[in-house]
C-alpha atoms as a PDB file:
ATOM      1  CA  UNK A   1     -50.823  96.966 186.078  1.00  0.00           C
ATOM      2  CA  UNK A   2     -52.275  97.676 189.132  1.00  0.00           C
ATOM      3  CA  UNK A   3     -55.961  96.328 188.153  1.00  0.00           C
ATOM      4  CA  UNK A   4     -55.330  93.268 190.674  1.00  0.00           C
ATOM      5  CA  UNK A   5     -54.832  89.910 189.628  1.00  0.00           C
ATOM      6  CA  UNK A   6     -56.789  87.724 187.429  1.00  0.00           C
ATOM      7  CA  UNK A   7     -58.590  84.649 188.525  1.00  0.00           C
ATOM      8  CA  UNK A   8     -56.942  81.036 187.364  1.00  0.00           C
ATOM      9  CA  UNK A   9     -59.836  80.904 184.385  1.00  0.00           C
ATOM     10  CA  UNK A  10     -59.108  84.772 183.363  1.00  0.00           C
ATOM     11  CA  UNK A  11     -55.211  83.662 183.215  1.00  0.00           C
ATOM     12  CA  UNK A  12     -55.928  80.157 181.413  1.00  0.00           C
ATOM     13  CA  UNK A  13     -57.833  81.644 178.241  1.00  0.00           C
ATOM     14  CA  UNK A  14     -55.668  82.805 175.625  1.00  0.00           C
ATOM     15  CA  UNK A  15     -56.194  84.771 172.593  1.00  0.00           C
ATOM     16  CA  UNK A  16     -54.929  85.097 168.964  1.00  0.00           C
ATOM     17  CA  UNK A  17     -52.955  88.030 168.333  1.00  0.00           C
ATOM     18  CA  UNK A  18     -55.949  89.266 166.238  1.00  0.00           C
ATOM     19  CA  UNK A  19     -58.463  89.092 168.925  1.00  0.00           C
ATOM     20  CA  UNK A  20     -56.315  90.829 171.290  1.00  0.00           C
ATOM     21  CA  UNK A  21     -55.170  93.462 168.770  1.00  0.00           C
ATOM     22  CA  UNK A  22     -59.045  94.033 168.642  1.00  0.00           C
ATOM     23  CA  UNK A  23     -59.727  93.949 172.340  1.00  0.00           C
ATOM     24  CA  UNK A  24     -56.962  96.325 173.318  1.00  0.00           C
ATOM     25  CA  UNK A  25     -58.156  98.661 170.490  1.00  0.00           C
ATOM     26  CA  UNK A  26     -54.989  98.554 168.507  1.00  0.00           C
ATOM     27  CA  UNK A  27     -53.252  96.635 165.137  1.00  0.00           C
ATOM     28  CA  UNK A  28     -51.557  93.377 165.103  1.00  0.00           C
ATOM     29  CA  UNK A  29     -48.087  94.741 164.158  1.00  0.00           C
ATOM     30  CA  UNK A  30     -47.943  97.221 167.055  1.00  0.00           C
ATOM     31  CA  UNK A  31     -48.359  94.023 169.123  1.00  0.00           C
ATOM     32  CA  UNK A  32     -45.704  91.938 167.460  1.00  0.00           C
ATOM     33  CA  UNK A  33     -44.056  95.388 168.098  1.00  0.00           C
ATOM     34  CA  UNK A  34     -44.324  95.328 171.524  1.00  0.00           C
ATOM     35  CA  UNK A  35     -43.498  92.038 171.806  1.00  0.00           C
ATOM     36  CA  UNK A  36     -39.830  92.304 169.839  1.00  0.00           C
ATOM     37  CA  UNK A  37     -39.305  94.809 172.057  1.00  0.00           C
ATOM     38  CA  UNK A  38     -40.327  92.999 175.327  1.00  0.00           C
ATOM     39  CA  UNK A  39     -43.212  95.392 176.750  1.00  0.00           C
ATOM     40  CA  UNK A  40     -45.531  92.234 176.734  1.00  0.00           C
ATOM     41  CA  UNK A  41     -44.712  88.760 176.234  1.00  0.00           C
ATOM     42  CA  UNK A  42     -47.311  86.582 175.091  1.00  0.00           C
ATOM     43  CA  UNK A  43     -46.708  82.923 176.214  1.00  0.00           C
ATOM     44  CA  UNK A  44     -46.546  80.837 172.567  1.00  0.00           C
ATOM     45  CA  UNK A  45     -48.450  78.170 171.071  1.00  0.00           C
ATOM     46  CA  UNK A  46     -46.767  74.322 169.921  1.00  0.00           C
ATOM     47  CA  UNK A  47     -46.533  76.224 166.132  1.00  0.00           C
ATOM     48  CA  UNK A  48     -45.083  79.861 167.824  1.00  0.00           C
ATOM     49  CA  UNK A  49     -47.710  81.415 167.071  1.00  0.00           C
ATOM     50  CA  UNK A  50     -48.829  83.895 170.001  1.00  0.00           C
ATOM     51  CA  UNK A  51     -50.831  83.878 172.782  1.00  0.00           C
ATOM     52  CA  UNK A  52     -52.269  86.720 174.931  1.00  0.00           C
ATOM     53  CA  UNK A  53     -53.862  86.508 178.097  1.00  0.00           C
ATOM     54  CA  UNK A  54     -55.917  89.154 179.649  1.00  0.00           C
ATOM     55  CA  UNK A  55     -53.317  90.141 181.513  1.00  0.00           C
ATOM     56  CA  UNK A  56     -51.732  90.573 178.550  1.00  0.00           C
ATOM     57  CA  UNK A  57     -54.450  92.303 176.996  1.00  0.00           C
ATOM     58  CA  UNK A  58     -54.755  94.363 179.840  1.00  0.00           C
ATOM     59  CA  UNK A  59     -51.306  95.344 180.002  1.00  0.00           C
ATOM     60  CA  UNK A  60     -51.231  96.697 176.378  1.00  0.00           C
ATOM     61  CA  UNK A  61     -54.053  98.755 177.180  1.00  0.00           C
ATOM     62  CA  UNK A  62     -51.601 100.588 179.743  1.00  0.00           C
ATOM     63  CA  UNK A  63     -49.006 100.682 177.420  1.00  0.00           C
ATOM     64  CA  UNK A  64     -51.212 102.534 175.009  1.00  0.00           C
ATOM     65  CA  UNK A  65     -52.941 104.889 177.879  1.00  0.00           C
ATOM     66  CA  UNK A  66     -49.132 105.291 179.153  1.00  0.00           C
ATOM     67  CA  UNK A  67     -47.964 106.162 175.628  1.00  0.00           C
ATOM     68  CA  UNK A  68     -50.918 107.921 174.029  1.00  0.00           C
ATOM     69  CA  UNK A  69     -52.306 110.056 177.505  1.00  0.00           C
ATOM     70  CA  UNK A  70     -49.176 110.602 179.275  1.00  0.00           C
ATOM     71  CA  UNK A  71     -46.517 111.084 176.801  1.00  0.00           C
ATOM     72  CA  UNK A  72     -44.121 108.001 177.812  1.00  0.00           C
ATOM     73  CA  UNK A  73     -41.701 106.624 175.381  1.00  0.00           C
ATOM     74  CA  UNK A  74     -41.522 102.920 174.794  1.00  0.00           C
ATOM     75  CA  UNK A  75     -38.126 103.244 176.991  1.00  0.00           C
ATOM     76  CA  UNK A  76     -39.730 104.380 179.859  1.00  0.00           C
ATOM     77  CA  UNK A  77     -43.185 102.153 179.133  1.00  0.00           C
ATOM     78  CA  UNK A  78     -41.106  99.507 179.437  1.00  0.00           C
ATOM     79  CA  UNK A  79     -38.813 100.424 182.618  1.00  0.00           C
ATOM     80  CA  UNK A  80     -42.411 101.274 184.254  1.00  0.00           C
ATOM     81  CA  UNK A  81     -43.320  97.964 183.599  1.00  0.00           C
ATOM     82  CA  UNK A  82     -40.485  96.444 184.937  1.00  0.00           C
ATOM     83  CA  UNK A  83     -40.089  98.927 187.855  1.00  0.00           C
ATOM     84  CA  UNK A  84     -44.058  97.721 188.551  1.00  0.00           C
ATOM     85  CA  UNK A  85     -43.457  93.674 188.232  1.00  0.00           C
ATOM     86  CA  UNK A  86     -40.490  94.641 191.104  1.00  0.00           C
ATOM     87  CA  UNK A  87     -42.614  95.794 193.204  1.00  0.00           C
ATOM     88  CA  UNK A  88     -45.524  93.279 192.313  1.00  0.00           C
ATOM     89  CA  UNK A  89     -42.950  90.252 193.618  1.00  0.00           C
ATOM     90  CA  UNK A  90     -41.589  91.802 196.496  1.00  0.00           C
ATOM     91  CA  UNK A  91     -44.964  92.255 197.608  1.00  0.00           C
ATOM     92  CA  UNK A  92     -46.003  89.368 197.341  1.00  0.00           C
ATOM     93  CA  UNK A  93     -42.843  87.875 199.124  1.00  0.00           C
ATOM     94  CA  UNK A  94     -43.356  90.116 201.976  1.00  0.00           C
ATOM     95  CA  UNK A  95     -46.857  88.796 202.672  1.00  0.00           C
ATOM     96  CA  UNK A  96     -45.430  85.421 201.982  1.00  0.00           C
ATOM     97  CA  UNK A  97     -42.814  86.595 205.023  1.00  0.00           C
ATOM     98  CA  UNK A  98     -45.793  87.920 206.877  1.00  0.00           C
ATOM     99  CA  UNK A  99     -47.867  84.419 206.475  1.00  0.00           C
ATOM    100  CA  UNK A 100     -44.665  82.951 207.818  1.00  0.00           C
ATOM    101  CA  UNK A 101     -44.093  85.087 210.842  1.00  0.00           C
ATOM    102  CA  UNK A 102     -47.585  84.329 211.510  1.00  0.00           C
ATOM    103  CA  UNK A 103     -47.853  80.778 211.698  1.00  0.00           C
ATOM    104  CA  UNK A 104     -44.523  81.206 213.775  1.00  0.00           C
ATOM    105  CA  UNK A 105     -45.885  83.472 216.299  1.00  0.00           C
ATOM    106  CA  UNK A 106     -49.051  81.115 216.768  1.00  0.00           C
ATOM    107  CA  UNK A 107     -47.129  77.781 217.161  1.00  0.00           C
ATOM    108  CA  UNK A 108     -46.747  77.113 221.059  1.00  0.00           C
ATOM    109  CA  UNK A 109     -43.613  77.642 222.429  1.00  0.00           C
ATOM    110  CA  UNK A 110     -41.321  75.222 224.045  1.00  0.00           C
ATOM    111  CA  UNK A 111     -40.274  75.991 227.525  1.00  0.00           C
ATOM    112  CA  UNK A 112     -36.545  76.686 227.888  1.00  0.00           C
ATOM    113  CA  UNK A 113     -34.604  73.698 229.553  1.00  0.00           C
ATOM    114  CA  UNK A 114     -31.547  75.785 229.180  1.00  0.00           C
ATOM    115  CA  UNK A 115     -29.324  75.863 232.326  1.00  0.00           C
ATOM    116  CA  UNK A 116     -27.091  78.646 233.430  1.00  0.00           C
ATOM    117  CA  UNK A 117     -24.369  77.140 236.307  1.00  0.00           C
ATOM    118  CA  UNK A 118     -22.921  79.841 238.283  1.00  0.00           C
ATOM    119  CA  UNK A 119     -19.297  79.337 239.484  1.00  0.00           C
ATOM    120  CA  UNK A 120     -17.945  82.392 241.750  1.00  0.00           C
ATOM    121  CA  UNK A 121     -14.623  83.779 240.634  1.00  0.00           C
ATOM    122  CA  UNK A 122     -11.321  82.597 242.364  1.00  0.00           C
ATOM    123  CA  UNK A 123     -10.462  85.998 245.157  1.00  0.00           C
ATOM    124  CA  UNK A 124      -6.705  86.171 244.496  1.00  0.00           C
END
C-alpha cells in the first residue's frame, strides 16, 4: 500500500503460500486466514492451490505492521485496504482524464464555419 507499483516481472512471479508465509515473516494459516476473510487475495493456480505476488506479499506485511504496530482490527485492516484501492483507481482514472485533456488541448483546432444571420425585429 502506498510502496508504488510493481514492475510487470515483480507482478508475474508468484509464490507458494509457504514462501510467502516466510517472506512476510508470518505462518501459513494466518495467510489462508487472511485470505477467507478477503484482506489479500492471492490469484490461484489450475489445482487451487494459492498464489502470492509481491504485491501480495507486500500487502500482508502492512496488514501485520497495521495490526501488530498500530492496534487495527482485521475490520478496519480490511476497510483501510479497501478505502486505499479507492483511492488507488480513482487516481489513476484522473491521470487517465488528465492524459485525455491533454492530447485534446494539443490537437489543432478547427476554425468555426458557424454562421450567425441577423434579422432586425418587425417595429409594430
Amino acid at each position: 500500500m502506498g510502496a508504488g507499483r510493481p514492475s510487470r516481472k515483480e507482478e508475474a512471479r508468484t509464490f507458494l503460500i509457504s514462501v510467502a508465509a516466510e517472506l512476510a515473516g508470518m505462518h501459513a494459516q494466518t495467510l489462508r486466514t487472511y485470505d477467507r476473510l478477503g484482506l489479500v487475495s492471492p490469484q490461484r493456480s489450475s489445482g487451487g492451490g494459492r498464489r502470492y505476488s509481491q504485491r501480495d506479499v507486500d500487502l500482508l506485511r502492512e496488514v501485520q505492521r497495521l495490526s501488530q504496530a498500530e492496534g487495527v482490527n482485521l475490520a478496519g485492516i480490511k476497510r483501510i485496504i479497501e478505502l486505499t484501492n479507492q483511492v488507488e483507481a480513482l487516481q489513476a482514472r484522473v491521470r487517465e482524464l488528465s492524459d485525455e485533456v491533454e492530447r485534446l488541448r494539443a490537437q489543432p483546432r478547427p476554425k468555426s464555419t458557424a454562421l450567425v444571420v441577423w434579422q432586425p425585429r418587425h417595429q409594430r
